[in-house]
Protein backbone atom coordinates (compact mmCIF):
# COMPACT_ATOMS: atom_id res chain seq x y z
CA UNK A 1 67.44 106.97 76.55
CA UNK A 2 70.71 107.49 73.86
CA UNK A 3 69.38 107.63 70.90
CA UNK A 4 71.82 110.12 68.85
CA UNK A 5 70.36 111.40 65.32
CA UNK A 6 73.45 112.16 63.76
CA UNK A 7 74.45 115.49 62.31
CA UNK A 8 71.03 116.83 64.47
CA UNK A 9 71.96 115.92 68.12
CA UNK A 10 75.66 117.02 67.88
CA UNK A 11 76.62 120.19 70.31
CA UNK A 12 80.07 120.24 68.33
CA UNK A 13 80.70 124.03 66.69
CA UNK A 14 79.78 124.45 63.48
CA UNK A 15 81.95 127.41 62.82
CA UNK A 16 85.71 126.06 61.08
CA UNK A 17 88.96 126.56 63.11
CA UNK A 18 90.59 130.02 61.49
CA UNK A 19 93.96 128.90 63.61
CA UNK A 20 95.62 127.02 66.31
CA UNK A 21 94.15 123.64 67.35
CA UNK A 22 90.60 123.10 68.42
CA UNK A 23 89.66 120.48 71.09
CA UNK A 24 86.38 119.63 72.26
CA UNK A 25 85.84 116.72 74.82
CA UNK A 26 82.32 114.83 74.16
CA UNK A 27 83.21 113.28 77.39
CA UNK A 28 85.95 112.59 79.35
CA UNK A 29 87.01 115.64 80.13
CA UNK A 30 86.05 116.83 83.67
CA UNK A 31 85.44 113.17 84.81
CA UNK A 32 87.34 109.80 84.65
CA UNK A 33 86.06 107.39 81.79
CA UNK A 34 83.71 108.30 78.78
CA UNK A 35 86.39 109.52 76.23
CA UNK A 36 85.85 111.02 73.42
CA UNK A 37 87.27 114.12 72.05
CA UNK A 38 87.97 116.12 69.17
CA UNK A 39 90.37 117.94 67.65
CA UNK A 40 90.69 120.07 64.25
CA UNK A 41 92.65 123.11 62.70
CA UNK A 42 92.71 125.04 60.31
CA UNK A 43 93.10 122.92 57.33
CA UNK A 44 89.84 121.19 57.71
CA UNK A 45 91.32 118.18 59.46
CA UNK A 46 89.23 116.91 61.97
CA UNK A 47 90.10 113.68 64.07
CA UNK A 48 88.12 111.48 67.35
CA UNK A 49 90.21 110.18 69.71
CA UNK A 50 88.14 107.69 71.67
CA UNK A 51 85.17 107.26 71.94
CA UNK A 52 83.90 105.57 74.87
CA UNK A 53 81.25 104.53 78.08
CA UNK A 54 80.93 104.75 81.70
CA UNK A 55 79.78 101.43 82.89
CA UNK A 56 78.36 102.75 85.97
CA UNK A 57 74.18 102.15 86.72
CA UNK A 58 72.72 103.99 84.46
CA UNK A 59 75.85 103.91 81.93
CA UNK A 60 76.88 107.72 81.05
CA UNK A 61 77.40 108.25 77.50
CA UNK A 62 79.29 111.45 75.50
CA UNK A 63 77.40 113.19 73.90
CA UNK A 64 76.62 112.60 69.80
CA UNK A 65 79.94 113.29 67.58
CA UNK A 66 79.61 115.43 64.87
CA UNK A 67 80.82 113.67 61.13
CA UNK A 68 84.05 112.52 61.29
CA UNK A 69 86.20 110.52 59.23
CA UNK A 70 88.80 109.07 61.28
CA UNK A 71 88.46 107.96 65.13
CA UNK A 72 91.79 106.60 67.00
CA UNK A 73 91.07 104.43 69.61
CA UNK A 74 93.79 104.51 72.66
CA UNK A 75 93.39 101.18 73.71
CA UNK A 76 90.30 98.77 74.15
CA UNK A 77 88.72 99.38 77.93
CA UNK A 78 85.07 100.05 77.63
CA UNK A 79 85.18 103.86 78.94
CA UNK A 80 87.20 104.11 75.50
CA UNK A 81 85.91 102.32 73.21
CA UNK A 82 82.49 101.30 74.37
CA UNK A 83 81.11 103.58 72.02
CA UNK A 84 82.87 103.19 69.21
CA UNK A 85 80.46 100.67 67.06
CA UNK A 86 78.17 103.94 66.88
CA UNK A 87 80.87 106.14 65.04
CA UNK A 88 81.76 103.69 62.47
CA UNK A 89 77.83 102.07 61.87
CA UNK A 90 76.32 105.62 61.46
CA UNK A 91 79.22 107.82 60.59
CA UNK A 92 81.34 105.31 58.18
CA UNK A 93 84.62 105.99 59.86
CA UNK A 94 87.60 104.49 60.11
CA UNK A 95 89.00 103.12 63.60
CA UNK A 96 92.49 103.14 63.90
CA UNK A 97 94.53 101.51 66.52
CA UNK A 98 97.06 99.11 67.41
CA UNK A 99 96.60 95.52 66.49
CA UNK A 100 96.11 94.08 69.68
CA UNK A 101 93.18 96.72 70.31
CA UNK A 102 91.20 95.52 67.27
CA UNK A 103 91.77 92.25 68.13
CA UNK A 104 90.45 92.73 71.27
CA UNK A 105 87.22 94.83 70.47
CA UNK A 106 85.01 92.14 69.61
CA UNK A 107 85.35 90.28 72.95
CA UNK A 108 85.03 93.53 74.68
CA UNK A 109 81.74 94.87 72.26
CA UNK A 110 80.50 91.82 72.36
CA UNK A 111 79.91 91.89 76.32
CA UNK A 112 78.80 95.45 76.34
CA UNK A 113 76.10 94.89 74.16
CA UNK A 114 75.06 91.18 76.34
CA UNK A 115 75.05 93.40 79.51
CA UNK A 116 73.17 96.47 78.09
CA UNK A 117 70.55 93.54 77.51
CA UNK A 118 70.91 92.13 80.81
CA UNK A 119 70.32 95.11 82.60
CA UNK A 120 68.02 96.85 80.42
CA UNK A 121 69.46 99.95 79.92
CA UNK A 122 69.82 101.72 76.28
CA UNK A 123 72.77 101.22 73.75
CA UNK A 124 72.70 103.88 70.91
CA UNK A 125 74.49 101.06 68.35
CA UNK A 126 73.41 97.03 67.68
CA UNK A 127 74.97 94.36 66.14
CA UNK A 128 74.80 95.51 62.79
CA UNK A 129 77.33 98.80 63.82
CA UNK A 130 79.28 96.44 65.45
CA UNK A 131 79.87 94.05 62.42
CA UNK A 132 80.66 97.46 60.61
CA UNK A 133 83.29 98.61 63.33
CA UNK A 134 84.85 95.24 63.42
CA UNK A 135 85.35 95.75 59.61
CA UNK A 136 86.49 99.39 59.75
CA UNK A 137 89.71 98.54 62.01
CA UNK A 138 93.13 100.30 60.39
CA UNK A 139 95.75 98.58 62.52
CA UNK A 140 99.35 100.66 62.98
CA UNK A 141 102.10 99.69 64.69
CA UNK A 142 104.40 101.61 67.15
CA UNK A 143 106.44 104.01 65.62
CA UNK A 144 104.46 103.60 62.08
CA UNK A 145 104.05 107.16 60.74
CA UNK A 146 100.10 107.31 58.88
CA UNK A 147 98.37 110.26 57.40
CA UNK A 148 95.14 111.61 58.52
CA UNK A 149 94.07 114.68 56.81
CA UNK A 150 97.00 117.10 56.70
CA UNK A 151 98.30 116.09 60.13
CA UNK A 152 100.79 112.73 60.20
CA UNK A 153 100.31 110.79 63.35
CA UNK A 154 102.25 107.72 64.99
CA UNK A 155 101.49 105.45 67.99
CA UNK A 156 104.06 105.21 70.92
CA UNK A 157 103.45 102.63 73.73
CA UNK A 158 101.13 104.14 76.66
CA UNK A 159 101.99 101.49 79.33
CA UNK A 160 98.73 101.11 80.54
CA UNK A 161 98.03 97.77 79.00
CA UNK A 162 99.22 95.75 76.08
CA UNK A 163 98.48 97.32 72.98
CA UNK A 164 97.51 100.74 74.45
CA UNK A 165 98.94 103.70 72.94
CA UNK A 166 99.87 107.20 73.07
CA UNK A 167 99.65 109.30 69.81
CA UNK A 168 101.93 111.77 68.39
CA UNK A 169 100.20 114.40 65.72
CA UNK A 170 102.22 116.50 63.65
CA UNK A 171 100.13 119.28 62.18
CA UNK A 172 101.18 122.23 60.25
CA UNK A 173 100.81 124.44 63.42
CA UNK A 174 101.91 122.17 66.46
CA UNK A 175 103.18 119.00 67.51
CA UNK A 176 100.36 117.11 70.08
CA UNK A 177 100.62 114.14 72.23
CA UNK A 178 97.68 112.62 73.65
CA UNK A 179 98.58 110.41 76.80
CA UNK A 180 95.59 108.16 76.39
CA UNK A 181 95.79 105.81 79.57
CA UNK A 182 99.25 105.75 80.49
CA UNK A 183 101.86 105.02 83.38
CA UNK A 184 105.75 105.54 82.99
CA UNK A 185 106.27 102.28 85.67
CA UNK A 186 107.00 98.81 84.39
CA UNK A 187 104.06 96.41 85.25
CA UNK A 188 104.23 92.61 85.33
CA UNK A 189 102.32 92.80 81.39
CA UNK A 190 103.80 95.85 79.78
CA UNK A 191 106.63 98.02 79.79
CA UNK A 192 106.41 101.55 80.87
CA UNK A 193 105.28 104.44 78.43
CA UNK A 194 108.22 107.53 77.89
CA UNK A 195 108.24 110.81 77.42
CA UNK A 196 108.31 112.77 73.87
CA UNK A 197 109.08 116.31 73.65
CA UNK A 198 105.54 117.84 71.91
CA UNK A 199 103.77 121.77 71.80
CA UNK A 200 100.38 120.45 73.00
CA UNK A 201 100.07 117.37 75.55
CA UNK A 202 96.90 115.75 76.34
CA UNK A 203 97.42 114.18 80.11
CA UNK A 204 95.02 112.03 81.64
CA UNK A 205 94.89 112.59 85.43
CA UNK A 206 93.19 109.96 87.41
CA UNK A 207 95.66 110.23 89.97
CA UNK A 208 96.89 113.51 89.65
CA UNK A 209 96.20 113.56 93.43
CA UNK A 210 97.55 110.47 94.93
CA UNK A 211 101.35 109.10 95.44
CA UNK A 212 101.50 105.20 94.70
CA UNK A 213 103.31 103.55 96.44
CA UNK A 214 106.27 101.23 95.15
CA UNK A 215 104.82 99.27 93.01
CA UNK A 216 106.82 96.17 93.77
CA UNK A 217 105.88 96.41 97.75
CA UNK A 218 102.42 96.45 96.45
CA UNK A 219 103.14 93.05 94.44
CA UNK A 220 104.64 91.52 97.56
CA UNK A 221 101.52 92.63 99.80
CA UNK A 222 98.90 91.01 97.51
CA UNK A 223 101.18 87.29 97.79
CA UNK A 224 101.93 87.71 101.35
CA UNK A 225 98.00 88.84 101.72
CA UNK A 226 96.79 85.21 99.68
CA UNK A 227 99.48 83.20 101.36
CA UNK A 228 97.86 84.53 105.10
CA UNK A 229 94.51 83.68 103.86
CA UNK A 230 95.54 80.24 102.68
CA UNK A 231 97.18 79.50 106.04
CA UNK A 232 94.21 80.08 108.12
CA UNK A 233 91.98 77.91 105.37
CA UNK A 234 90.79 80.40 103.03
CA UNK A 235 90.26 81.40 99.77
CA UNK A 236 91.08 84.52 98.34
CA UNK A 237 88.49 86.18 96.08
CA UNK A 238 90.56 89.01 93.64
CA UNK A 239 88.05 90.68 91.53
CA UNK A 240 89.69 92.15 88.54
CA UNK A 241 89.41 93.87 85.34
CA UNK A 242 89.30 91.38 82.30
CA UNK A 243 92.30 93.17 80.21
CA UNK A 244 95.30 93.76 82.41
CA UNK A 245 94.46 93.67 86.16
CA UNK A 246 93.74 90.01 86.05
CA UNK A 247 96.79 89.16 83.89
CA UNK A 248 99.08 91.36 86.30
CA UNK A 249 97.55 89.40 89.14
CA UNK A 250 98.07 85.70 88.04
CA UNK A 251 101.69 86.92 87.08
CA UNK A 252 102.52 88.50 90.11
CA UNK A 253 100.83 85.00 91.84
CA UNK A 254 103.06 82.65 89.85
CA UNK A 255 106.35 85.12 90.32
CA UNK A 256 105.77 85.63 94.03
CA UNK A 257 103.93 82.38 95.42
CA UNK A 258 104.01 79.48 92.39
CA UNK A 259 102.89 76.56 94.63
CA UNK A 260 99.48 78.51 94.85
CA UNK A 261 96.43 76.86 93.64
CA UNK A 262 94.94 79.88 91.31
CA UNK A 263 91.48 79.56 89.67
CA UNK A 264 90.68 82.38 86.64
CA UNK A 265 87.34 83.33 85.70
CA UNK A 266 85.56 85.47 83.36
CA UNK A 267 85.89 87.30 80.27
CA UNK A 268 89.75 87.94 80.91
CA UNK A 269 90.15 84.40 79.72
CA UNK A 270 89.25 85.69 76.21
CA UNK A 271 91.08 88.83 76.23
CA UNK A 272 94.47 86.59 76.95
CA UNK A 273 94.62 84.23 74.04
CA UNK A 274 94.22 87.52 72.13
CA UNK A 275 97.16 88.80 74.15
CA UNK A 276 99.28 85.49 73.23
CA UNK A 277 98.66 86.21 69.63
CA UNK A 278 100.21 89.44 70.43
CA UNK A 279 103.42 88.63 71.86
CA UNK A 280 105.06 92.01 70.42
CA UNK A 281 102.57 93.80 72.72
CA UNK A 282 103.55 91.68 75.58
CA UNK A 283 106.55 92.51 78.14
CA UNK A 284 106.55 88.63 78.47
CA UNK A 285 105.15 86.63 76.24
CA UNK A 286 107.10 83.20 77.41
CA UNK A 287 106.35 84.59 80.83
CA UNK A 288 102.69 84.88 79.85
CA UNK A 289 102.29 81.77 77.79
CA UNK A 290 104.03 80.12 81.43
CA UNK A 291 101.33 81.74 83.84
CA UNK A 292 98.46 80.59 81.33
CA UNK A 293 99.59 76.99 82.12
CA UNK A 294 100.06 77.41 85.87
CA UNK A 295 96.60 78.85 86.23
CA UNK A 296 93.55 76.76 86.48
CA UNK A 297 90.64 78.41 83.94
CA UNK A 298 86.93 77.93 84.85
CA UNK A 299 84.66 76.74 81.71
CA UNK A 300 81.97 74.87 83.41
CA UNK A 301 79.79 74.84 86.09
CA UNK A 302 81.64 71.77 88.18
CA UNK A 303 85.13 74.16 87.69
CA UNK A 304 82.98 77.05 89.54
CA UNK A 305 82.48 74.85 92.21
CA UNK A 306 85.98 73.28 92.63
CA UNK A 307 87.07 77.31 92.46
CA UNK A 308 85.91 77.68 95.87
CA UNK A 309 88.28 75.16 96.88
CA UNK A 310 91.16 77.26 95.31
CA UNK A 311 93.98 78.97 97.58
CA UNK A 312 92.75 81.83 95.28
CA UNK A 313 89.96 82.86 92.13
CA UNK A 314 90.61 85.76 90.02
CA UNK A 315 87.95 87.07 88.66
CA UNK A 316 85.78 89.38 86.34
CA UNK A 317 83.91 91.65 87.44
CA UNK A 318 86.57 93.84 88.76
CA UNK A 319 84.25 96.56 90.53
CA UNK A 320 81.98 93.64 91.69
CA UNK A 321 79.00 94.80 89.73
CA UNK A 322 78.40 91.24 87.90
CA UNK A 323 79.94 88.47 86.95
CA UNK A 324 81.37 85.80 88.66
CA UNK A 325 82.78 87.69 91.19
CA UNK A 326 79.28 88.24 92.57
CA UNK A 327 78.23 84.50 92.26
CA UNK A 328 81.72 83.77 94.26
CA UNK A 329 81.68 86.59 96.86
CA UNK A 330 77.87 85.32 98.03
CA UNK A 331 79.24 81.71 98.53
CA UNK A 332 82.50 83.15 100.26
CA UNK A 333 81.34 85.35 102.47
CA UNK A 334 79.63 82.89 105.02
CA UNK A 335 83.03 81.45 106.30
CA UNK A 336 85.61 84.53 108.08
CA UNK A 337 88.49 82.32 106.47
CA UNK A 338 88.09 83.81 103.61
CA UNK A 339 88.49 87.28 102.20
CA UNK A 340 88.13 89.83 99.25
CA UNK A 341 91.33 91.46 97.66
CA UNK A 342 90.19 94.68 95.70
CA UNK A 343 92.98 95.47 93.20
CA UNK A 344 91.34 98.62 90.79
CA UNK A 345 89.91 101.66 91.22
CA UNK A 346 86.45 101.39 92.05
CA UNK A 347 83.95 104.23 90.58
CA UNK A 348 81.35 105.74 92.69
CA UNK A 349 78.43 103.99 92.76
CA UNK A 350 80.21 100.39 92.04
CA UNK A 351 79.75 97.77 93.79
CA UNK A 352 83.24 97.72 95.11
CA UNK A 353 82.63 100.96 96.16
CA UNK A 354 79.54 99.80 98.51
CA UNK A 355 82.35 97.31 99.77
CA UNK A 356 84.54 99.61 100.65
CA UNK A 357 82.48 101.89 102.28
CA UNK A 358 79.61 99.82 104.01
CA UNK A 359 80.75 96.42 103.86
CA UNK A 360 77.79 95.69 101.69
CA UNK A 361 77.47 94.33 98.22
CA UNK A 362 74.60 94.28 95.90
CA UNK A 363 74.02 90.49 95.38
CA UNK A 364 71.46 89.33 92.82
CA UNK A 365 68.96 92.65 93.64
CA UNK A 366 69.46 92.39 97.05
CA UNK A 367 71.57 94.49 99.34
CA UNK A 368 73.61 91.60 101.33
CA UNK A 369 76.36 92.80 104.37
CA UNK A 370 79.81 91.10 103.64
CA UNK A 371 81.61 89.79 106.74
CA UNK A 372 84.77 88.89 105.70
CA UNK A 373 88.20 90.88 105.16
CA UNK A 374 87.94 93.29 102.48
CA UNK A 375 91.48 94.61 101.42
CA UNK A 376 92.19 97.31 98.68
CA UNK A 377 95.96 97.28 97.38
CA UNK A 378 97.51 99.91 94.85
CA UNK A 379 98.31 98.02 91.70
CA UNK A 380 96.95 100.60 89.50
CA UNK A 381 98.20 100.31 85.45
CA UNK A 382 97.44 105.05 85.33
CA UNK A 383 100.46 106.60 86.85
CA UNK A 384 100.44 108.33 90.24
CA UNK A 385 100.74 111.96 90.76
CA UNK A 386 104.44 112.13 90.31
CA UNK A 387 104.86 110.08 87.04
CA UNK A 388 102.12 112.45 85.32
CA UNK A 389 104.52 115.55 86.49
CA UNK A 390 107.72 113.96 85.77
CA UNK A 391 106.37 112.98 82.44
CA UNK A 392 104.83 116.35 81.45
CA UNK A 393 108.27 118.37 82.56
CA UNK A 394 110.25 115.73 80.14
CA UNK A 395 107.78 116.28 77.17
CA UNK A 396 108.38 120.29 77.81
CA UNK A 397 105.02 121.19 76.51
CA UNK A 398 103.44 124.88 76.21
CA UNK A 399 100.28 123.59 76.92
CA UNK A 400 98.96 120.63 79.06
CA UNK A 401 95.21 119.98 78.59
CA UNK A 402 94.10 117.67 81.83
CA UNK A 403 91.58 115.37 81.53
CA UNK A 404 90.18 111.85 82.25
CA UNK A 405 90.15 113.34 86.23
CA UNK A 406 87.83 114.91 88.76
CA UNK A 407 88.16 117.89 89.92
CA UNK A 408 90.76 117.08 92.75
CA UNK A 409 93.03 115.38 90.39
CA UNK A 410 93.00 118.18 87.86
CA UNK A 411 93.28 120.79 90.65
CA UNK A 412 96.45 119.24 92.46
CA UNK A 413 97.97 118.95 88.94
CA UNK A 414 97.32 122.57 87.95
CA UNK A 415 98.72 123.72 91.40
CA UNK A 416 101.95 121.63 90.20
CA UNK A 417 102.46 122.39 86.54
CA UNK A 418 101.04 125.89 86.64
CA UNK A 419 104.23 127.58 86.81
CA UNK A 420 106.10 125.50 84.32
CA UNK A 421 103.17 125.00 81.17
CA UNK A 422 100.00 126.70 80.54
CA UNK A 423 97.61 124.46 82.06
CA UNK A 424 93.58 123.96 80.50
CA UNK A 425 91.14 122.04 82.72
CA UNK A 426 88.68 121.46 79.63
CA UNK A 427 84.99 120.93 80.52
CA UNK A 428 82.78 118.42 78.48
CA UNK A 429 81.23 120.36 75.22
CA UNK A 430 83.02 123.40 75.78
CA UNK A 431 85.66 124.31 72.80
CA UNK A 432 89.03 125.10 73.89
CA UNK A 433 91.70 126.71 71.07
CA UNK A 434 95.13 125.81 71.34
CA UNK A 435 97.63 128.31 69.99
């Protein structure tokens, strides 16, 4: 059980930084998901940068941050800001982001803390942190230089989703730029993230071992996938991640196939009318505001069942481990017509995972085999091995610290950067000084 006792739990140093820049990952580091790090020099300065949970079964949590005053959140996925409610109820600090993220934390909060309930397992904040957190916001925009300590920071866009950012630190030693979750390539929401010449980058690598392919071809393949379903009198179940796989999909739908009948489903519903209010995070808002219209949304219990009718339903959970997806994929699967279109990474232990690799998905507490097509496709919003090297040999760093991988990503991006940068593969709670 998480229950942190702040300033007791903490494995943070208690020593002060006598130079170059100290980082310390709380999580996050040697694994993909469960940010949080921290970094602080000599002048005292001392700054969170995420702060999040793995939603796998159990959840996996970072461990307790020591006091801090300011916490930047990257962008608002749950293995980033999941845990964020905790820092700002017990700690009193300040959340900075972008204003799309804040808008968006409540929705995604809000659901964290309804499934912790759900499945019973332990959540180290409640609704009163929450109501704090959602108070404590400091929204920035891109470019917009703020003050934090000694150090001045600035957001520049990450790519990964709307409103995600990268951050730029000036401090009085080094420049820094942490990547957060980022990809260089255009997607059908957001424009690509570029590089910025720094001292110090921060790189997540969560493909550092894997070449996407062209991301377009990949667009084509999931309508010309839906369209072959549809023409032997299926329906094509997409699980997909509430803030920016599920957009990307209905957009990619309308673009490539508009005289599709598309149902969408979950908590992604919620997350885009925050996106519309948004439109300066958007790559195409009038696009958007377009595919919002063409889609059908499902509110009730009679839309759920006129769904399975649909040429295709888009849906939350996007690692099948709840949500509609699940009540979907057990009426779908009894009819080979029909298939299921994985479009996300799917964590070990997920239930898309089980899919993949038994044809099996937990249904309701039972273990159920799935009979039906199961496709995966590449439309990943974390750039591929070659976008996180091209990017880190145009921001010329000394030092690139790799993290948000396992140990194959980190490994095949040390064996490629080594010779150009000084490369740290930082553990979780183990300090690291930058000089």
């Amino acid at each position: 059980m998480v229950l942190y006792t702040p300033g007791r739990t903490s494995t943070y140093p208690t020593d002060p930084v006598e130079g170059g820049i100290r980082a310390f990952f709380l999580g996050g580091g040697d694994e993909v998901g469960n940010v949080g790090c921290i970094l602080e020099d000599s002048t005292g300065t001392r700054l969170l940068i995420d702060y999040g949970l793995a939603p796998t079964k159990p959840p996996k949590y970072p461990a307790e941050c020591p006091p801090v005053d300011d916490v930047i959140i990257t962008h608002a996925h749950i293995d980033h800001i999941g845990m964020a409610p905790w820092v700002a109820g017990h700690l009193g600090a300040r959340l900075h982001g972008s204003p799309l993220t804040a808008s968006v934390s409540e929705v995604m909060w809000r659901d964290t803390y309804k499934v912790s309930k759900i499945e019973g397992y332990p959540l180290a904040w409640d609704r009163r942190d929450m109501d704090e957190a959602l108070h404590s916001w400091v929204t920035h925009r891109m470019g917009e230089w703020f003050d934090i300590g000694a150090w001045r920071c600035r957001f520049h866009r990450a790519g990964h989703i709307p409103g995600a950012v990268m951050v730029e630190i000036e401090t009085p030693e080094a420049r820094i730029l942490w990547s957060g979750d980022m990809d260089t390539r255009d997607s059908p929401s957001v424009l690509g993230a570029k590089a910025l010449e720094c001292d110090i980058l921060f790189l997540e690598g969560t493909y550092g071992n894997r070449v996407h392919p062209r991301r377009l071809d990949e667009e084509r393949k999931l309508a010309d996938r839906v369209l072959e379903i549809v023409d032997r009198g299926g329906t094509a179940l997409i699980p997909a991640f509430a803030s920016g796989r599920g957009q990307d999909v209905l957009q990619i739908l309308r673009r490539e196939a508009p005289n599709l009948e598309v149902h969408y489903h979950g908590m992604g519903t919620r997350v885009t009318k925050h996106w519309m209010d948004h439109p300066e995070a958007v790559r195409d808002p009038k696009g958007l505001s377009k595919t919002w219209r063409w889609c059908r949304r499902v509110s009730s219990k009679s839309d759920r069942r006129k769904a399975l009718e649909a040429d295709a339903i888009v849906t939350t959970s996007g690692m099948l481990d709840g949500g509609p997806a699940i009540w979907y994929a057990n009426r779908l699967r009894h009819s080979a017509n029909n298939a299921i279109l994985l479009t996300g990474y799917q964590a070990e232990e997920s239930g898309g995972r089980l899919l993949l690799d038994e044809r099996k998905l937990r249904i309701y507490g039972d273990i159920v085999p799935i009979d039906i097509e199961v496709d995966q496709l590449s439309l990943s919003n974390h750039g591929g091995q070659k976008e996180l090297t091209d990017f880190a040999r145009e921001c010329n760093p000394k030092h690139v610290v790799i993290f948000h991988a396992d140990e194959e990503s980190r490994e095949a991006l040390n064996i490629l950067l080594g010779e150009e940068m000084t490369v740290h593969l930082p553990p979780n709670q183990t300090e690291i000084l930058l000089i």
